[in-house]
N, C-alpha and C. Protein backbone atom coordinates (compact mmCIF):
# COMPACT_ATOMS: atom_id res chain seq x y z
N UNK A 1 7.51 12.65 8.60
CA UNK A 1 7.57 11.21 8.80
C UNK A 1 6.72 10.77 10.00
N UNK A 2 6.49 11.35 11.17
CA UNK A 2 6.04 11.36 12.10
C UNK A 2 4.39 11.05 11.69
N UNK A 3 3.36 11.44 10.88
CA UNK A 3 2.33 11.47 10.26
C UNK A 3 2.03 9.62 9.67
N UNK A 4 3.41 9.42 9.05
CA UNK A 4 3.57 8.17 8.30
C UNK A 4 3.57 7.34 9.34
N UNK A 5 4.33 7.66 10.38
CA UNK A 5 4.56 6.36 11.93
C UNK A 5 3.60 6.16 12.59
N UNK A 6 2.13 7.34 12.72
CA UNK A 6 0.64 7.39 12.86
C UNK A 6 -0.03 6.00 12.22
N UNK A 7 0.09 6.43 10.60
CA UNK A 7 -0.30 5.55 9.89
C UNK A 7 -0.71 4.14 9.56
N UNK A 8 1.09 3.90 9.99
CA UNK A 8 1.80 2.69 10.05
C UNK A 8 1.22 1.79 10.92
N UNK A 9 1.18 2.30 12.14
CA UNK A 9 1.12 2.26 13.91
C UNK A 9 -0.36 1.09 14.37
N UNK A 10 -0.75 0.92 13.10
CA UNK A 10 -2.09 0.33 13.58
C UNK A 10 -2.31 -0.60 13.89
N UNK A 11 -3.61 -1.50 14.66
CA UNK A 11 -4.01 -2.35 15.01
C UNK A 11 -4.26 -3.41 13.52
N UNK A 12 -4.88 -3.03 12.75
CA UNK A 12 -5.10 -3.39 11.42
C UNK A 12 -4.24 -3.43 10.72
N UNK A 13 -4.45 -3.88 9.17
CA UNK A 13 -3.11 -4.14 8.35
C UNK A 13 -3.93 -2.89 7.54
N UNK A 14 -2.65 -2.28 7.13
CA UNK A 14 -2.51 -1.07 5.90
C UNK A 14 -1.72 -1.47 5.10
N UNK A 15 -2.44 -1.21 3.58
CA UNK A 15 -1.57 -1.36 2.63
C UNK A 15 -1.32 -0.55 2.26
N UNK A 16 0.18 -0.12 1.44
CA UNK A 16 0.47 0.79 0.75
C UNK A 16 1.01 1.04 -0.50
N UNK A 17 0.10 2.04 -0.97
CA UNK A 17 0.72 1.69 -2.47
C UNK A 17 1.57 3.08 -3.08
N UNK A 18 2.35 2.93 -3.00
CA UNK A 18 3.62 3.66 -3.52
C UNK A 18 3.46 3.66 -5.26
N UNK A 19 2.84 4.92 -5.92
CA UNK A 19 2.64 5.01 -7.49
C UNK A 19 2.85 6.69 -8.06
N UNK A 20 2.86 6.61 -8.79
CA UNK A 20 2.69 8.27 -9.91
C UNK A 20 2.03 8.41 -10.74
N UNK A 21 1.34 9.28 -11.24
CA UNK A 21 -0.19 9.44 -12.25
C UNK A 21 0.50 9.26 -13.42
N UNK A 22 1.92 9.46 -13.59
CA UNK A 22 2.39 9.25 -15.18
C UNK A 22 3.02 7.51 -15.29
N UNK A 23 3.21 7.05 -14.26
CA UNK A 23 3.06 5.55 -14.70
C UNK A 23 2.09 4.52 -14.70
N UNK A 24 2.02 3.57 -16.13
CA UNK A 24 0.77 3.10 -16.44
C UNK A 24 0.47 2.47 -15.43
N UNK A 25 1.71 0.75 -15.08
CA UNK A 25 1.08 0.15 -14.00
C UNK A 25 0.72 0.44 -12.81
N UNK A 26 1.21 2.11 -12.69
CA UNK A 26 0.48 2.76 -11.10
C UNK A 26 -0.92 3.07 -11.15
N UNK A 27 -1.58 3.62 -12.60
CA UNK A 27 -2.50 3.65 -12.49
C UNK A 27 -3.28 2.83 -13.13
N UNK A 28 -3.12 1.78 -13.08
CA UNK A 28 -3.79 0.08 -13.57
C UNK A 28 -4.36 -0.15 -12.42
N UNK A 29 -3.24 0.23 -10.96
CA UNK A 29 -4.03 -0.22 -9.84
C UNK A 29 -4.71 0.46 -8.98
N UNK A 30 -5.14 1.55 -9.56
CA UNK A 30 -6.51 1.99 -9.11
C UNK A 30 -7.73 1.46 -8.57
N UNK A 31 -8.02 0.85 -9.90
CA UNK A 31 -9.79 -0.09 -9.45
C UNK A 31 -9.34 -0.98 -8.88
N UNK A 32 -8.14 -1.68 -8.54
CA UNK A 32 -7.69 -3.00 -8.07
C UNK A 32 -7.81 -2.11 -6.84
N UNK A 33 -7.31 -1.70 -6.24
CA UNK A 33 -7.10 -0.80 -4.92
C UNK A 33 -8.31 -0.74 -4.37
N UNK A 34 -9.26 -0.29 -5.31
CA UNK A 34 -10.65 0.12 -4.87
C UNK A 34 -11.12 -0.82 -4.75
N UNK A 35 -11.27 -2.13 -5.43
CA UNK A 35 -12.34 -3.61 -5.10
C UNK A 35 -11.67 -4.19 -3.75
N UNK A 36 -10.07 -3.78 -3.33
CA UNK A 36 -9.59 -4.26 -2.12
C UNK A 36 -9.93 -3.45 -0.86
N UNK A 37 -10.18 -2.31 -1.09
CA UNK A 37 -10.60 -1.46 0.36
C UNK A 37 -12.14 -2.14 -0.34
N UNK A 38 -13.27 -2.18 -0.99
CA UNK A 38 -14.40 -2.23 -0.75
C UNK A 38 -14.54 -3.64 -0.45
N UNK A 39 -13.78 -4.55 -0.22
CA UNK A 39 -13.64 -6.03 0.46
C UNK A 39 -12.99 -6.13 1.65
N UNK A 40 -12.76 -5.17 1.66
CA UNK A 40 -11.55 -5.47 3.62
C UNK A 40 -12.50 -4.81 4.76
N UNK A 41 -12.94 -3.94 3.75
CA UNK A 41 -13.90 -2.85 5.05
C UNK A 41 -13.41 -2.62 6.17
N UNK A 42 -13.70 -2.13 7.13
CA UNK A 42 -12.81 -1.63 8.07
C UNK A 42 -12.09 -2.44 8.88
N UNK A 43 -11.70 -3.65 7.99
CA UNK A 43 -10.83 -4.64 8.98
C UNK A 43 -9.22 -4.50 8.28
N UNK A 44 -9.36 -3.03 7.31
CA UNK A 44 -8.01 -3.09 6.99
C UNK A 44 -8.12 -2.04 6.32
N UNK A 45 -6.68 -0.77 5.82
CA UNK A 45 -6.82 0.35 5.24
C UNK A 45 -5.71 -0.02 3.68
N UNK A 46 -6.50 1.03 2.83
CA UNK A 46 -5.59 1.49 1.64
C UNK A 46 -5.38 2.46 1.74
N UNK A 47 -3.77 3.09 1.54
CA UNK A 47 -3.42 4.41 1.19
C UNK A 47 -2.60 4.74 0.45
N UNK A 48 -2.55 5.50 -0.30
CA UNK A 48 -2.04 5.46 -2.02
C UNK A 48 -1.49 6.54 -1.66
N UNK A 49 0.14 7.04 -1.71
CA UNK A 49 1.24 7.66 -1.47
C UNK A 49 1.77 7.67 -2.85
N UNK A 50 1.76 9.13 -3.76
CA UNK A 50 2.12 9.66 -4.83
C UNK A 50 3.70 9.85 -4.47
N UNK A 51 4.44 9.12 -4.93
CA UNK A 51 6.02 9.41 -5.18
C UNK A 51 6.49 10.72 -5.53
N UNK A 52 5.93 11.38 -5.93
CA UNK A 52 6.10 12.34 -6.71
C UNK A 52 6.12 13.69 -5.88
N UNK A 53 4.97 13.19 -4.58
CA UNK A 53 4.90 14.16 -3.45
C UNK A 53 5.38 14.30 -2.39
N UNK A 54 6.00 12.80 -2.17
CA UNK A 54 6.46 12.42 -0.74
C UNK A 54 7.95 11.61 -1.75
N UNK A 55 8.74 12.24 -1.95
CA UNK A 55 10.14 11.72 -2.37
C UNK A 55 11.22 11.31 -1.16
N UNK A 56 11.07 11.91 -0.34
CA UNK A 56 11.39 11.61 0.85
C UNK A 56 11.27 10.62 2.06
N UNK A 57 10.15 10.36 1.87
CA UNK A 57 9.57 8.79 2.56
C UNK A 57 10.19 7.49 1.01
N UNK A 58 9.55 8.04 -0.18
CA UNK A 58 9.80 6.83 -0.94
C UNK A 58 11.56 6.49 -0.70
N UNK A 59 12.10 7.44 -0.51
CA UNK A 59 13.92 7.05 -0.62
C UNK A 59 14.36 6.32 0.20
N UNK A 60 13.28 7.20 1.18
CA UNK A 60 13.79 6.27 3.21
C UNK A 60 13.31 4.92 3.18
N UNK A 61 12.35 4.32 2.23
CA UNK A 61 11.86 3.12 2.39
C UNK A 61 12.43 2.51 1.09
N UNK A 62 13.22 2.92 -0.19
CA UNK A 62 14.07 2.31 -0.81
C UNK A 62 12.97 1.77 -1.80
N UNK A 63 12.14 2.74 -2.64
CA UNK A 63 10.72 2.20 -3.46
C UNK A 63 11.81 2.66 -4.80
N UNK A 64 11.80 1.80 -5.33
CA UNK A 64 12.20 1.85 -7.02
C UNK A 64 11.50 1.53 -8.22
N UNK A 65 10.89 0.51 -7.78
CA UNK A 65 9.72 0.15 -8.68
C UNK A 65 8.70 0.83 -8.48
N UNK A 66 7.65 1.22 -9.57
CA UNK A 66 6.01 0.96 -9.66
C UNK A 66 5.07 -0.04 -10.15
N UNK A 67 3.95 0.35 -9.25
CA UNK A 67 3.69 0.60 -7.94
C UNK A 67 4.80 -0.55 -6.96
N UNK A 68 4.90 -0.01 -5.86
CA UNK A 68 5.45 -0.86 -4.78
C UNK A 68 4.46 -0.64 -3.79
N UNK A 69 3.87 -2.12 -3.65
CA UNK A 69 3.01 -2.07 -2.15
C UNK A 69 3.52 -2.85 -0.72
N UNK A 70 3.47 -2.12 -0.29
CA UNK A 70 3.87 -2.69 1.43
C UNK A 70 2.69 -2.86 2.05
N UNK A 71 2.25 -3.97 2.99
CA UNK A 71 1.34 -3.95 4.07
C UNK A 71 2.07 -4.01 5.30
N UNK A 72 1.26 -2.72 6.43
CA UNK A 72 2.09 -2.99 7.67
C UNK A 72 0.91 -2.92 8.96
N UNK A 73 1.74 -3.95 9.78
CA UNK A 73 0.56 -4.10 10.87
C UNK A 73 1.25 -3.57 12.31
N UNK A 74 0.47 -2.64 12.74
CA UNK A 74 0.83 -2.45 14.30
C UNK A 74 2.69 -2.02 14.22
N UNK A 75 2.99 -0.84 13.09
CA UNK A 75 4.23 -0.34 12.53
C UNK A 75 5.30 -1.19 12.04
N UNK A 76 5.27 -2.22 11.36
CA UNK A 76 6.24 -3.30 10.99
C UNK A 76 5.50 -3.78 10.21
N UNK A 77 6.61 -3.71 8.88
CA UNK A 77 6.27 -3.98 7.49
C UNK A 77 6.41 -5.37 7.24
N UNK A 78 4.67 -5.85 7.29
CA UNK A 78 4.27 -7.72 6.89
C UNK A 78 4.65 -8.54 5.74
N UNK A 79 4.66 -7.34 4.20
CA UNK A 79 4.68 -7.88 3.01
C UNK A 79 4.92 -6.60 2.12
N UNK A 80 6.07 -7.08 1.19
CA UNK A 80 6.15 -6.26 0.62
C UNK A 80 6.61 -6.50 -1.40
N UNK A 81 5.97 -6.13 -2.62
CA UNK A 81 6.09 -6.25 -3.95
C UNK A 81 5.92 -5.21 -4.49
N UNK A 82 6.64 -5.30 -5.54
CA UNK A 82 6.95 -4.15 -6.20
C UNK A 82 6.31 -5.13 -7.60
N UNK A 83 5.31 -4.04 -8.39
CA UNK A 83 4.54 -4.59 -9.49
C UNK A 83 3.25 -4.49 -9.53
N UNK A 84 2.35 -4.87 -10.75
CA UNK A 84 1.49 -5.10 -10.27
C UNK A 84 0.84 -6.07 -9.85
N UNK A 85 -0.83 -6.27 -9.07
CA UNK A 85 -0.97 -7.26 -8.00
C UNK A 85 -2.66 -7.54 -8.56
N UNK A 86 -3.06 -8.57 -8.89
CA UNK A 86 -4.46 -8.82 -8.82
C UNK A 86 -5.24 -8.83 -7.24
N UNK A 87 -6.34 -8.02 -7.65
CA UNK A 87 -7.90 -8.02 -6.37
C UNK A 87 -7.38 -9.25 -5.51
N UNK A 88 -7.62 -10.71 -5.64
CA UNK A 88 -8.11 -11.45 -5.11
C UNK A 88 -6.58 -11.85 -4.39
N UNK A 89 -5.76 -11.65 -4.84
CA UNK A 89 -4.22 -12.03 -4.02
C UNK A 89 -3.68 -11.23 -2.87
N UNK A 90 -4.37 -9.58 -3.34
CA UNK A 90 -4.10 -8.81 -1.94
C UNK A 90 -5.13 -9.15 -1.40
N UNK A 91 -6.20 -9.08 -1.46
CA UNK A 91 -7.27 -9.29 -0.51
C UNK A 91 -7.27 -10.75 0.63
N UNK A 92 -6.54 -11.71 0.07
CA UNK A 92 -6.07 -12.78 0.50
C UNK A 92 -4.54 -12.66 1.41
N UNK A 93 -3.72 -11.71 0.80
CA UNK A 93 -2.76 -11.12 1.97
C UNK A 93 -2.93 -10.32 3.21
N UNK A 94 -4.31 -9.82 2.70
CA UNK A 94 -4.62 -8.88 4.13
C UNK A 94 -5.14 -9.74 4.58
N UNK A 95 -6.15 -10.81 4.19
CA UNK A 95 -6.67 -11.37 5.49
C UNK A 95 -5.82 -12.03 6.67
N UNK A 96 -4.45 -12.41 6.29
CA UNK A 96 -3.81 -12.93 7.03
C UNK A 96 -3.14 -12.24 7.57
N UNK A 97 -3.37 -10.98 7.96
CA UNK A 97 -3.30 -10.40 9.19
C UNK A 97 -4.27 -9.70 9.91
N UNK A 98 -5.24 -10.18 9.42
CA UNK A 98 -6.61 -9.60 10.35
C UNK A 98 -6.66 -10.00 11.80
């Protein structure tokens, strides 16, 4: 967990996307993920956390749905949905914590 509080910890907003390779809408948001890190550029991070590997963080943070994304700025969680999310709505959530 200590690795995750690194993560978290930043100056910037991180999003996170909480998914598994065997669910569809987790991997729907793939290219969505990808047009949002290639629009934030380093004024904000994506990191895609497989449930499947880290069961232990997903429990401690209470993820039931897929995908569930959290953004967190400077370790305190800004926004958080469970579902999926169009390009232009996250990209519009991160800016407001740039």
């Amino acid at each position: 967990m200590s690795k995750f509080g690194e993560l978290i910890d930043l100056e910037i907003p991180v999003l996170l996307d909480f998914y598994t390779e065997w669910n569809e809408p987790s991997t729907a948001m793939h290219p969505v993920l990808k047009d949002v890190a290639a629009a934030i550029g380093d004024r904000g991070k994506v990191i895609k956390i497989d449930v499947d590997k880290n069961e232990e963080l997903a429990t401690a943070l209470r993820v039931k749905g897929l995908p569930t994304l959290m953004i967190y700025k400077k370790g305190e969680m800004v926004w958080r949905q469970s579902g999926e999310q169009d390009a232009n709505t996250l990209i519009g959530i991160m800016k407001e914590y740039f």
